[in-house]
C-alpha atoms as a PDB file:
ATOM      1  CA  UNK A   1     190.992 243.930 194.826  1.00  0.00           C
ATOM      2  CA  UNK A   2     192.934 244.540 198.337  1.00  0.00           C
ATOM      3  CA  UNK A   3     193.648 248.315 199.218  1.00  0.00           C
ATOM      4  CA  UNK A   4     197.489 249.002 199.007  1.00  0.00           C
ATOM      5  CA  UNK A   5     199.424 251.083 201.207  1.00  0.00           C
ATOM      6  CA  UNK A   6     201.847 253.647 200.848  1.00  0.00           C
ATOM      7  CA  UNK A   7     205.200 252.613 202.378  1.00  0.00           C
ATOM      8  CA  UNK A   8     205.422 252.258 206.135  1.00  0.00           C
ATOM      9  CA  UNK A   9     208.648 251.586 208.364  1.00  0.00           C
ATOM     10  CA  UNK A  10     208.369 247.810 208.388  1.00  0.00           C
ATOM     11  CA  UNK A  11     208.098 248.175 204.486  1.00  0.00           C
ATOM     12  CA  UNK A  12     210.991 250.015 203.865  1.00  0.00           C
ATOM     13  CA  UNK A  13     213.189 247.830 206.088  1.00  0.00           C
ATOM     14  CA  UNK A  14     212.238 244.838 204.473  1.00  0.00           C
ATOM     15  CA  UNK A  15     213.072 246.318 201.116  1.00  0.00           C
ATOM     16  CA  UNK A  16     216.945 247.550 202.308  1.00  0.00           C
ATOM     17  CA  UNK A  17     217.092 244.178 203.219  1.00  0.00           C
ATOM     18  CA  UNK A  18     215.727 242.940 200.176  1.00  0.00           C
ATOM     19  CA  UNK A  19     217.930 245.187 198.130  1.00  0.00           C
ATOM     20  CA  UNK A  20     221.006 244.317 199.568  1.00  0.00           C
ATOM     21  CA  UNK A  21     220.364 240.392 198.842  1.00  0.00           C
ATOM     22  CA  UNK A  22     219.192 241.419 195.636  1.00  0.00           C
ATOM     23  CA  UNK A  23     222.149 243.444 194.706  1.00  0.00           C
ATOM     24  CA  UNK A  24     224.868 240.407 195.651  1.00  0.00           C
ATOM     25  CA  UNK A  25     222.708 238.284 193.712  1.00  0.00           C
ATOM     26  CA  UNK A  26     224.367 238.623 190.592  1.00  0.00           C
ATOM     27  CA  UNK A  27     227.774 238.192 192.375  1.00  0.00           C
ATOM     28  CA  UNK A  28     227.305 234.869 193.825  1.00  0.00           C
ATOM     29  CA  UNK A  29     226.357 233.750 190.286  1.00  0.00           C
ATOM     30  CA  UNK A  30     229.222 234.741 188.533  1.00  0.00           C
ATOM     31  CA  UNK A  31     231.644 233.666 191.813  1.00  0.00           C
ATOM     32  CA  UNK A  32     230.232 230.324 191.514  1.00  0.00           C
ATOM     33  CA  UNK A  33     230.241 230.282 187.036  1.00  0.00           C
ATOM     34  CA  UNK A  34     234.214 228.271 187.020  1.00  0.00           C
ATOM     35  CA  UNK A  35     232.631 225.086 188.081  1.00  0.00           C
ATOM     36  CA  UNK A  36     229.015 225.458 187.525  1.00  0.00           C
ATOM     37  CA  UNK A  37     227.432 227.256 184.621  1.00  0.00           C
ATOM     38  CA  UNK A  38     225.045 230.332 185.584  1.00  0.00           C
ATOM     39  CA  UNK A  39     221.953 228.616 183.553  1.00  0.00           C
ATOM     40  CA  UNK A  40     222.711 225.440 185.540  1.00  0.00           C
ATOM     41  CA  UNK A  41     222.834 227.480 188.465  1.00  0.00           C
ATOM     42  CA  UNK A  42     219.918 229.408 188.184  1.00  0.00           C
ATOM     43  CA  UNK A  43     217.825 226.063 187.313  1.00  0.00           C
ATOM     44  CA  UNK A  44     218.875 224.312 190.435  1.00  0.00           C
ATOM     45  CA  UNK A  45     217.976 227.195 192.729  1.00  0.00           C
ATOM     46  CA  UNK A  46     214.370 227.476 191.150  1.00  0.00           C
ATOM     47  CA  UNK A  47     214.047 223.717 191.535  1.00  0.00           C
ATOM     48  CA  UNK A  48     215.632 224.189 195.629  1.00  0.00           C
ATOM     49  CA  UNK A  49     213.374 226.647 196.192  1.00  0.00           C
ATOM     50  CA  UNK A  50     210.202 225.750 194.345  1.00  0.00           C
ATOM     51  CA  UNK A  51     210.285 222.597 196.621  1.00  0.00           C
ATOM     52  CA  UNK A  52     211.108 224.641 199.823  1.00  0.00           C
ATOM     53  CA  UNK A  53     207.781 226.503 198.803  1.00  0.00           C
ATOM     54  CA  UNK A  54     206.006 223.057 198.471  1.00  0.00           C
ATOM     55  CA  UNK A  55     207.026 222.451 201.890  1.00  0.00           C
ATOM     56  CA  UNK A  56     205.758 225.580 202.945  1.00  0.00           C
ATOM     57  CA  UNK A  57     202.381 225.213 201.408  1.00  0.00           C
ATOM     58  CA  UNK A  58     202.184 221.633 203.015  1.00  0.00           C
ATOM     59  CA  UNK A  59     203.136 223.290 206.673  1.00  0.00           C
ATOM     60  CA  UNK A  60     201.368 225.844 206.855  1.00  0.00           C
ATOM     61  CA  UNK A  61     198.143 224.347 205.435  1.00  0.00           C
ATOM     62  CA  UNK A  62     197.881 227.286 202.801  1.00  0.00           C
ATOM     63  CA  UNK A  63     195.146 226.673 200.358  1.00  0.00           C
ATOM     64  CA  UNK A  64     196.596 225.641 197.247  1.00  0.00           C
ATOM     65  CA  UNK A  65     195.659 223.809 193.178  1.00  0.00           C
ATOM     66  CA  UNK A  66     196.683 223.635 190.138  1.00  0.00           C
ATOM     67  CA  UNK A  67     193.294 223.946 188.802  1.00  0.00           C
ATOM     68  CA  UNK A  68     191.873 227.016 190.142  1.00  0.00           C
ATOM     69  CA  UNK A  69     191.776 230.629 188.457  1.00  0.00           C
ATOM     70  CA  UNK A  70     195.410 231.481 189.114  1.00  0.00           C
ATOM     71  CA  UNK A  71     196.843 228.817 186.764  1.00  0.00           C
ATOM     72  CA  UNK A  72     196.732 230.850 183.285  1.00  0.00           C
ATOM     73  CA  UNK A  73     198.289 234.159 184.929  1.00  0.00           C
ATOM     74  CA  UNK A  74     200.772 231.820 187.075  1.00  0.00           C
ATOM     75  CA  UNK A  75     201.782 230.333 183.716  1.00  0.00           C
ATOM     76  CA  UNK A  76     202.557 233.165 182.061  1.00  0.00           C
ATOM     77  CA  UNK A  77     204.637 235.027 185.125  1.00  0.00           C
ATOM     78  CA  UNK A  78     206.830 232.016 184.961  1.00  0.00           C
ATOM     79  CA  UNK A  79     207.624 231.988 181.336  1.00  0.00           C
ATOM     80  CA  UNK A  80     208.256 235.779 181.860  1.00  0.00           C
ATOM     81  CA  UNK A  81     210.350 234.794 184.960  1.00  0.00           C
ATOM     82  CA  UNK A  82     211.650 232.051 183.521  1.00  0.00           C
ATOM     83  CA  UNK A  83     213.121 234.329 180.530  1.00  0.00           C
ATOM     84  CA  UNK A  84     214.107 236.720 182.568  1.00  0.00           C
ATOM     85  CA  UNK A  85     216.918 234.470 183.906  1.00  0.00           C
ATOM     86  CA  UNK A  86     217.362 233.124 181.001  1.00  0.00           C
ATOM     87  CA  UNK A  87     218.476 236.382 179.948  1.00  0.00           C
ATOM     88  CA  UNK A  88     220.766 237.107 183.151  1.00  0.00           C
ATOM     89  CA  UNK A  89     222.503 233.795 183.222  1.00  0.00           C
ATOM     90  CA  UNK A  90     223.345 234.097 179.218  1.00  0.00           C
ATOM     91  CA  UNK A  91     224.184 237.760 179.824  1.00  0.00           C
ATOM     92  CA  UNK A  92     226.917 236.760 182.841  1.00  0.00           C
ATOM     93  CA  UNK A  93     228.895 235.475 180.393  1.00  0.00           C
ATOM     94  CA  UNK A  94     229.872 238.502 178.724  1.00  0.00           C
ATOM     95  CA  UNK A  95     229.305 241.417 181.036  1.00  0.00           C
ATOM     96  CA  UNK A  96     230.467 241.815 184.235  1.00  0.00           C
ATOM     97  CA  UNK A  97     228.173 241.400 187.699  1.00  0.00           C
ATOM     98  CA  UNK A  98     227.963 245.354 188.367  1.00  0.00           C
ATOM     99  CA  UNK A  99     227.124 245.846 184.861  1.00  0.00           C
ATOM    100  CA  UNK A 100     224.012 243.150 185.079  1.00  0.00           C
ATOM    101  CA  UNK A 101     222.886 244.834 188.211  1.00  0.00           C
ATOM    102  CA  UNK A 102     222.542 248.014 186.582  1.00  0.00           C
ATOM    103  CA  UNK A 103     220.688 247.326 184.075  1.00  0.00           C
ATOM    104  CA  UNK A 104     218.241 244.629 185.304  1.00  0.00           C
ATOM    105  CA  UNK A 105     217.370 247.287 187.847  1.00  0.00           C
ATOM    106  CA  UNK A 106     216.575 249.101 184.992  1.00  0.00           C
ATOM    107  CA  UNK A 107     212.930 247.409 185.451  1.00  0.00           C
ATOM    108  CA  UNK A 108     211.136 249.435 188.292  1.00  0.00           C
ATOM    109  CA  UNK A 109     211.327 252.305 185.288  1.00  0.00           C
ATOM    110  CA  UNK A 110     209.211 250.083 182.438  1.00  0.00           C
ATOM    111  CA  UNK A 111     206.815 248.822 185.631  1.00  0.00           C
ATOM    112  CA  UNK A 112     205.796 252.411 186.035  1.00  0.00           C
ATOM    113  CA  UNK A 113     205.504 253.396 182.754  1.00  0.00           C
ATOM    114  CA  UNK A 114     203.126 250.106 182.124  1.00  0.00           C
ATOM    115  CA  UNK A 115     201.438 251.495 185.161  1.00  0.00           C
ATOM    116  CA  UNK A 116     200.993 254.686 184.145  1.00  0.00           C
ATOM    117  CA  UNK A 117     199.411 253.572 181.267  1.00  0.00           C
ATOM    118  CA  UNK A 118     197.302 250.873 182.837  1.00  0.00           C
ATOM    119  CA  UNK A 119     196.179 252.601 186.232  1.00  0.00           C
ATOM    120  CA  UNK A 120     194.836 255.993 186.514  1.00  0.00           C
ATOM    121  CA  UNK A 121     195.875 256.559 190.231  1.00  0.00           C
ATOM    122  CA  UNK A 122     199.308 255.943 189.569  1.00  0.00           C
ATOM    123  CA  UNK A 123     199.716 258.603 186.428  1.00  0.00           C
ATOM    124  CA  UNK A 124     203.214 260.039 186.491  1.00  0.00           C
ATOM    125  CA  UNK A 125     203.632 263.906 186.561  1.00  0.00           C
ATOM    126  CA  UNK A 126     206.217 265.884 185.278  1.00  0.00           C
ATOM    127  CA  UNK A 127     208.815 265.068 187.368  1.00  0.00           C
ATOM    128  CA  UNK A 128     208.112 261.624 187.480  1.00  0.00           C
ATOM    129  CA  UNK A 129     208.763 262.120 183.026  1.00  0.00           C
ATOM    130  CA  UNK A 130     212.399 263.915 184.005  1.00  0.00           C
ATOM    131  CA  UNK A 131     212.984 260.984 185.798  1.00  0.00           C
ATOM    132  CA  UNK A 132     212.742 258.180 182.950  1.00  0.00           C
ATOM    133  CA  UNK A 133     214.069 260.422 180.782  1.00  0.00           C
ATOM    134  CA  UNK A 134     217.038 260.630 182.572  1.00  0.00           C
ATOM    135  CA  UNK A 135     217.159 256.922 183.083  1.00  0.00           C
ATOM    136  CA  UNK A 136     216.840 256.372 179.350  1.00  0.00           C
ATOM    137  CA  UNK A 137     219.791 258.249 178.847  1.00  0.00           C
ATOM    138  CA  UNK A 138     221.554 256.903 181.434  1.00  0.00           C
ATOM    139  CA  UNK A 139     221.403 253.315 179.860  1.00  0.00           C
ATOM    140  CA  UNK A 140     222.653 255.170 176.556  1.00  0.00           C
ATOM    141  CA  UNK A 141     225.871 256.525 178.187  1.00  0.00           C
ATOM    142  CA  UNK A 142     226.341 253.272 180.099  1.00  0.00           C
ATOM    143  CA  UNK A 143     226.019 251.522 177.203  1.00  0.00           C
ATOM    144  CA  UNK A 144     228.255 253.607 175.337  1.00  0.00           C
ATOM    145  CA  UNK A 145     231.126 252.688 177.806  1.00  0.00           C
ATOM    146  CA  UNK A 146     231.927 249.768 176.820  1.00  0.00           C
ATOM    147  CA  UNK A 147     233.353 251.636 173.357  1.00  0.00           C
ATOM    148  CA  UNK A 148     236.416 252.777 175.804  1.00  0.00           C
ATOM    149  CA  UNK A 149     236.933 248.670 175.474  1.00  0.00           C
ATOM    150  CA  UNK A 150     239.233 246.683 172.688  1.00  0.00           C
ATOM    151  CA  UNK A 151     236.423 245.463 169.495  1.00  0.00           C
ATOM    152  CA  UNK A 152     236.271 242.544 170.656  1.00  0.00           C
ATOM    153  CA  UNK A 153     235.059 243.418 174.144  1.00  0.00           C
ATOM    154  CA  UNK A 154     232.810 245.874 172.984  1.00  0.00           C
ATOM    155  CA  UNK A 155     230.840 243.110 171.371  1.00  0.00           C
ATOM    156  CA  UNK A 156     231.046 241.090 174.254  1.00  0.00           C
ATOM    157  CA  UNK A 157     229.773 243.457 176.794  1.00  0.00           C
ATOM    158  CA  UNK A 158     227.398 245.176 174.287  1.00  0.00           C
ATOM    159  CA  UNK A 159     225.672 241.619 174.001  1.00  0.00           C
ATOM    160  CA  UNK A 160     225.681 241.558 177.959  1.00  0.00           C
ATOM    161  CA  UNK A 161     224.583 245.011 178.820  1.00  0.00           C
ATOM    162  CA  UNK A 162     221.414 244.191 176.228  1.00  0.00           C
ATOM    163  CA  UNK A 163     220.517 241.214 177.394  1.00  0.00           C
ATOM    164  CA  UNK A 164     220.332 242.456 181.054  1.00  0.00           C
ATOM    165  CA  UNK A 165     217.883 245.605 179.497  1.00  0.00           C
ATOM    166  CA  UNK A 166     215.988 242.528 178.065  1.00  0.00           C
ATOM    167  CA  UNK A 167     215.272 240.606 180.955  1.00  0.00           C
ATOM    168  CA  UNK A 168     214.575 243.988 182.773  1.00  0.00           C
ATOM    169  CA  UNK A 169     211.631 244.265 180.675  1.00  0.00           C
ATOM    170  CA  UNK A 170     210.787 240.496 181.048  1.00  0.00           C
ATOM    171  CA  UNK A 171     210.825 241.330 185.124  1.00  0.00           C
ATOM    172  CA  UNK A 172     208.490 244.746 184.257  1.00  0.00           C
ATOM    173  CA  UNK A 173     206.282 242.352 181.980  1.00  0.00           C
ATOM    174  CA  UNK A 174     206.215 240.004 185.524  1.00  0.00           C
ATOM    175  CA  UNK A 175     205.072 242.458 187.927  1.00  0.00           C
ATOM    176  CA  UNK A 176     202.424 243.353 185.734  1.00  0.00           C
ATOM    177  CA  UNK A 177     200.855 240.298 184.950  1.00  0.00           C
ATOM    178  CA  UNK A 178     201.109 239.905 188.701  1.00  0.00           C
ATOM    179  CA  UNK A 179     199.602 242.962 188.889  1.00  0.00           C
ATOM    180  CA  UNK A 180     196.624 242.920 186.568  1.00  0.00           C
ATOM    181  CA  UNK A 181     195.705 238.959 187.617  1.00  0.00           C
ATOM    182  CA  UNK A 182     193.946 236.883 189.798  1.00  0.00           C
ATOM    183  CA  UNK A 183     197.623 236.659 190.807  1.00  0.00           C
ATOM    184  CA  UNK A 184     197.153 240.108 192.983  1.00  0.00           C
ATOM    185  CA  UNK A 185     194.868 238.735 195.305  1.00  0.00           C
ATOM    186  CA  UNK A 186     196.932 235.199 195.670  1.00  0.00           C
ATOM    187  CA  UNK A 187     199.083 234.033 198.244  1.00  0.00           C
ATOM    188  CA  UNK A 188     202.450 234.976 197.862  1.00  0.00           C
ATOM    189  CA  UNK A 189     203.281 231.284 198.051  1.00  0.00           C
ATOM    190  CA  UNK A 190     201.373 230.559 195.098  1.00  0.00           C
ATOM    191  CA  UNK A 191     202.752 233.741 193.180  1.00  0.00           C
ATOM    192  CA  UNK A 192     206.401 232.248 193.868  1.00  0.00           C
ATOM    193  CA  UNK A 193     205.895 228.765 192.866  1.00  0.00           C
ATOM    194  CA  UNK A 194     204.687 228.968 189.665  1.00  0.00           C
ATOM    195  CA  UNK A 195     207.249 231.592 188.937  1.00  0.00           C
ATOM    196  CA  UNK A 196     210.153 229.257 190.220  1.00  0.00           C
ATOM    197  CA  UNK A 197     208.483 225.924 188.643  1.00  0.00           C
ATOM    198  CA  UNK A 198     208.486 227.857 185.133  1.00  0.00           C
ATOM    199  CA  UNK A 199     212.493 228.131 185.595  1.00  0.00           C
ATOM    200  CA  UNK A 200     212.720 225.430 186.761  1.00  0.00           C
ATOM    201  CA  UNK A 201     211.638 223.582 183.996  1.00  0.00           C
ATOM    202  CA  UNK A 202     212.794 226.074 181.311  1.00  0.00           C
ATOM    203  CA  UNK A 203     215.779 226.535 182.552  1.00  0.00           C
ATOM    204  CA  UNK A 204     216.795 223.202 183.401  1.00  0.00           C
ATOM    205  CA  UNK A 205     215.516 222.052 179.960  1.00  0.00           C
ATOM    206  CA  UNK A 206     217.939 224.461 178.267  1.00  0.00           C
ATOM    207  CA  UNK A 207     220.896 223.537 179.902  1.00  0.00           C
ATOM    208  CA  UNK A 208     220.454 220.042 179.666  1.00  0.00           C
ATOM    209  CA  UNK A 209     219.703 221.111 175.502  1.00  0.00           C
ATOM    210  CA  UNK A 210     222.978 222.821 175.827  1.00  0.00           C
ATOM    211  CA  UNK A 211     224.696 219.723 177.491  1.00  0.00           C
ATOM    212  CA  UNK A 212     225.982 221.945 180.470  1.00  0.00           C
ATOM    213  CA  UNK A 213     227.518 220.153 183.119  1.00  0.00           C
ATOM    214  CA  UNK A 214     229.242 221.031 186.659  1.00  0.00           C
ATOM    215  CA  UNK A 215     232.921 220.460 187.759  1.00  0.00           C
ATOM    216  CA  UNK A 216     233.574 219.318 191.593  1.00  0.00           C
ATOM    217  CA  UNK A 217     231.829 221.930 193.479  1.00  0.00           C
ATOM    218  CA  UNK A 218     234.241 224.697 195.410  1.00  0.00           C
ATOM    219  CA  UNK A 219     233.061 225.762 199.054  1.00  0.00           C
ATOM    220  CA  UNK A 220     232.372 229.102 197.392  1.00  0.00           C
ATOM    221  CA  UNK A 221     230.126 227.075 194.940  1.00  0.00           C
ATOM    222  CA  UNK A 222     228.012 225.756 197.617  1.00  0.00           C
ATOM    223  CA  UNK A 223     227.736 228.621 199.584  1.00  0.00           C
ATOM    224  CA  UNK A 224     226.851 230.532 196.398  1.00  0.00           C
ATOM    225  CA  UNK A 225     223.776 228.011 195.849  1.00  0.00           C
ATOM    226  CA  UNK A 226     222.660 228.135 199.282  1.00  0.00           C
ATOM    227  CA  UNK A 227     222.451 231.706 199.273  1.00  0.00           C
ATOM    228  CA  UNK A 228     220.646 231.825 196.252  1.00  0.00           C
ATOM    229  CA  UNK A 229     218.251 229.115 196.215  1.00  0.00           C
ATOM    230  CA  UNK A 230     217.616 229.535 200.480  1.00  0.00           C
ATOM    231  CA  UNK A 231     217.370 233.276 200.592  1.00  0.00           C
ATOM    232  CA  UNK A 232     217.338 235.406 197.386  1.00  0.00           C
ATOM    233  CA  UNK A 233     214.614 232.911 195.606  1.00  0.00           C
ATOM    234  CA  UNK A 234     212.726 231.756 198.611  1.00  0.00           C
ATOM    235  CA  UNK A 235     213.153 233.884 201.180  1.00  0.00           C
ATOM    236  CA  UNK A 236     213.530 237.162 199.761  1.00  0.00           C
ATOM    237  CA  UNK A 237     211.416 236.739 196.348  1.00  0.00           C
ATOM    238  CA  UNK A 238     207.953 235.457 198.977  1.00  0.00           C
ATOM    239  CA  UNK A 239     208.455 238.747 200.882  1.00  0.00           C
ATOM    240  CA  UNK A 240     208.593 240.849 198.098  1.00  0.00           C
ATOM    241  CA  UNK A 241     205.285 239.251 196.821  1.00  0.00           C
ATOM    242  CA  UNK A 242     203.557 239.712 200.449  1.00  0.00           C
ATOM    243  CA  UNK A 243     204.678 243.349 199.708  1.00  0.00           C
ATOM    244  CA  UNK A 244     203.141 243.511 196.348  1.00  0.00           C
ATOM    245  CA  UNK A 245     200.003 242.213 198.045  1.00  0.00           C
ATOM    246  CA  UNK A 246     199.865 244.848 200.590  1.00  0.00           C
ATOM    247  CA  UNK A 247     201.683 248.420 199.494  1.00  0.00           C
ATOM    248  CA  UNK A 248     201.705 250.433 196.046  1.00  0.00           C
ATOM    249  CA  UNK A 249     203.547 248.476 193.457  1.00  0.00           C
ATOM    250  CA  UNK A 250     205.078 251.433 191.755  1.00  0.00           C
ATOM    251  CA  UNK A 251     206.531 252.983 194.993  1.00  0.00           C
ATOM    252  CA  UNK A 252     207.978 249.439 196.143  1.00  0.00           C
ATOM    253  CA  UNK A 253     209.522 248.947 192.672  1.00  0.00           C
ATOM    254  CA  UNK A 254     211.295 252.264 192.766  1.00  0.00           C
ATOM    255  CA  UNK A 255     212.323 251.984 195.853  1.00  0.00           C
ATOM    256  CA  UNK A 256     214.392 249.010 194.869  1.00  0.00           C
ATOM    257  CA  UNK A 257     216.987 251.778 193.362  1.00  0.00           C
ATOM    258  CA  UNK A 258     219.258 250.993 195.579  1.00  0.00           C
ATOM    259  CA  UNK A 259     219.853 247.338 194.867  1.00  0.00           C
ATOM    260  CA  UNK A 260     222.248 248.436 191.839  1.00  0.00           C
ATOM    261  CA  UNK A 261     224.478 250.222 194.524  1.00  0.00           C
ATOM    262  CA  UNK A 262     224.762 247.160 196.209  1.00  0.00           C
ATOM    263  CA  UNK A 263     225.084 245.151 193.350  1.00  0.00           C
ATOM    264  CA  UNK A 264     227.895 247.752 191.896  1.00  0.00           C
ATOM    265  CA  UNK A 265     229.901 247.843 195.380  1.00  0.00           C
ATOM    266  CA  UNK A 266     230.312 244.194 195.680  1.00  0.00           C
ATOM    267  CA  UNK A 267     231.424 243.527 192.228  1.00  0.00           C
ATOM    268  CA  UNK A 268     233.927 245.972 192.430  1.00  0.00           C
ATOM    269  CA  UNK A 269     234.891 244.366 196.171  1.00  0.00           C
ATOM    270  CA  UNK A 270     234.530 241.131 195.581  1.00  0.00           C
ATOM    271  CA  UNK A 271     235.043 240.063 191.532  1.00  0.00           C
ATOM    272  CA  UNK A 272     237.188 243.669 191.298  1.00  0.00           C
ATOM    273  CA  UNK A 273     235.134 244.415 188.352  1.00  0.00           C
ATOM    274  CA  UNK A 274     236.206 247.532 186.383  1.00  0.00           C
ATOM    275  CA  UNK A 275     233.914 250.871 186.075  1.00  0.00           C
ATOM    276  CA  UNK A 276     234.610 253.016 183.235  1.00  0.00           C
ATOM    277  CA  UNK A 277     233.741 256.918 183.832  1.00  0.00           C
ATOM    278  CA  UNK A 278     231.092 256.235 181.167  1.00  0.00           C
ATOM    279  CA  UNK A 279     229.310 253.677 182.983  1.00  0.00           C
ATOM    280  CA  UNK A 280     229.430 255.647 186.164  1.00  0.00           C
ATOM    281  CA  UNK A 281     227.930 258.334 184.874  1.00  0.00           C
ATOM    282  CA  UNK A 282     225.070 256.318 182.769  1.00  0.00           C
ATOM    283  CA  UNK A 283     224.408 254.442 186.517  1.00  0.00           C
ATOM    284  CA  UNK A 284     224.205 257.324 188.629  1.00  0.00           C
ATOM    285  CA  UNK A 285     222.293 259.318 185.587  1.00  0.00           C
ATOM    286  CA  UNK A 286     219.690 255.195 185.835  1.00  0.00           C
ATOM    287  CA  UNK A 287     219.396 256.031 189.674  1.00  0.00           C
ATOM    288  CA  UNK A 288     218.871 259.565 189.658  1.00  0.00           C
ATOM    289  CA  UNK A 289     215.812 258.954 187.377  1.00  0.00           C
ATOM    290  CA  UNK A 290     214.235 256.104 189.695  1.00  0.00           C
ATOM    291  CA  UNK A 291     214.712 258.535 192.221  1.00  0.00           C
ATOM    292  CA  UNK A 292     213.068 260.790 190.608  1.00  0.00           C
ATOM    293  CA  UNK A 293     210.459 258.614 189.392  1.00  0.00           C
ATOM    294  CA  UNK A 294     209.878 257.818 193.273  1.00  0.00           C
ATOM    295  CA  UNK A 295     208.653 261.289 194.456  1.00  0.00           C
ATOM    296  CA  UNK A 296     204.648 261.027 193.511  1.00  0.00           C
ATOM    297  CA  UNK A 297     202.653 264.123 194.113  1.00  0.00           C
ATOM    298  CA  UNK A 298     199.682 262.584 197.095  1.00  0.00           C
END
């Protein structure tokens, strides 16, 4: 297994970056959900950018089959992944895009529990404990927000908040099998593409179960998709798995903490979204943990 490194300069500036895409991610989605559905959406950009990784593999010569030992753990990272979106594109539909940030960023605090129980170097202490406790009860309070909200909308969002804690444990469950495979020691293209090919074909094979269909496509619509499928799922999803080749997982993961700020900040700017003093306090309580959870005794 390759040596990883603690965070450097060159890491940490890829993951701002990262974190900022990241954190608009679930923006563009719902900006783009009047004319095209965000399952529809989210198929189409793993089917973009699985063959932009193709492409890749072809250029660049890298060394890649279907039949060697990374198939079994590939297939199972894209059914997680695959789920995962599943999960976010459902949950659009009835909570908003700085809710959905929240809590899929949720994840980096199951990855480091399952670490902590898997990996004896990365065992947390103490204050590493404070931390996801305080992110536990940060979800609570978040959650309990949405009671502030009519019956009917406390359903909705209740429904919404849940299924973004869901697919932050189907993203934890990713990492991991990343983690613990033959996957670790792959190339990050090969990492990405079966993650993308599994939604691509399980999400495209819902919505076309669902009969989903798109309206005339809106210049926001477009840009939406390009952003999405060019940078968030190509792009910025092979860098993060060249990271999780070469530096700790658990201090990459929370690091990513600040990918719900972003997230938060542009639903509020750009879909005007509405924070209740509940929620506020349950996110800052979610990213006070992860920070928390960051500082590992050396």
């Amino acid at each position: 297994m390759t040596t990883r490194k603690h965070l450097d300069a060159n890491a940490i500036i890829i993951m701002l970056l990262l974190c900022i895409c990241w954190g608009l991610q679930q923006v563009a989605v719902k900006l783009a959900t009047p004319v095209i559905s965000a399952g529809l959406q989210l198929g189409l950009r793993s089917e973009i950018a699985a063959m932009l990784v193709l492409a890749l593999i072809w250029w660049k010569k890298i060394p890649f089959s279907l039949r060697d030992r990374h198939l079994l753990p590939g297939l199972i990272a894209g059914l997680f992944f695959a789920l995962e979106f599943l999960c976010v594109s459902y949950g659009l539909n009835f909570t908003t895009a700085s809710h959905m940030s929240v809590f899929l960023y949720t994840a980096p605090i199951f990855t480091v529990i399952g670490l902590h129980l898997l990996i004896p170097s990365e065992r947390l202490h103490a204050r590493q404990w404070l931390g996801v406790a305080s992110a536990f009860g940060g979800i609570a309070i978040a959650f309990s927000g949405a009671m502030q909200n009519s019956a009917d909308d406390i359903r909705q969002m209740l429904i919404g908040d849940s299924l973004g804690v869901l697919a932050a444990l189907l993203w934890a469950a990713t990492t991991l099998t990343i983690r613990f495979s033959s996957l670790a020691d792959a190339e990050p293209t090969t990492t990405l593409f079966y993650q993308l090919a599994g939604a691509a074909v399980i999400l495209t094979g819902v919505v076309l179960l669902r009969g989903e269909v798109w309206h005339a496509w809106t210049a926001v619509a477009w840009v939406s998709m390009l952003f999405q499928s060019v940078i968030v799922a190509f792009a910025s999803y092979l860098a993060w798995f060249w990271l999780m080749r070469h530096y700790l997982v658990s201090r990459l993961s929370v690091f990513s903490f600040l990918t719900p700020l972003f997230g938060v900040a542009a639903g509020v700017l750009l879909m005007h979204d509405v924070i209740s003093s509940r929620f506020a306090i349950g996110a800052l309580m979610v990213l006070g943990g992860i920070v928390l959870v960051n500082f590992k005794k050396n």
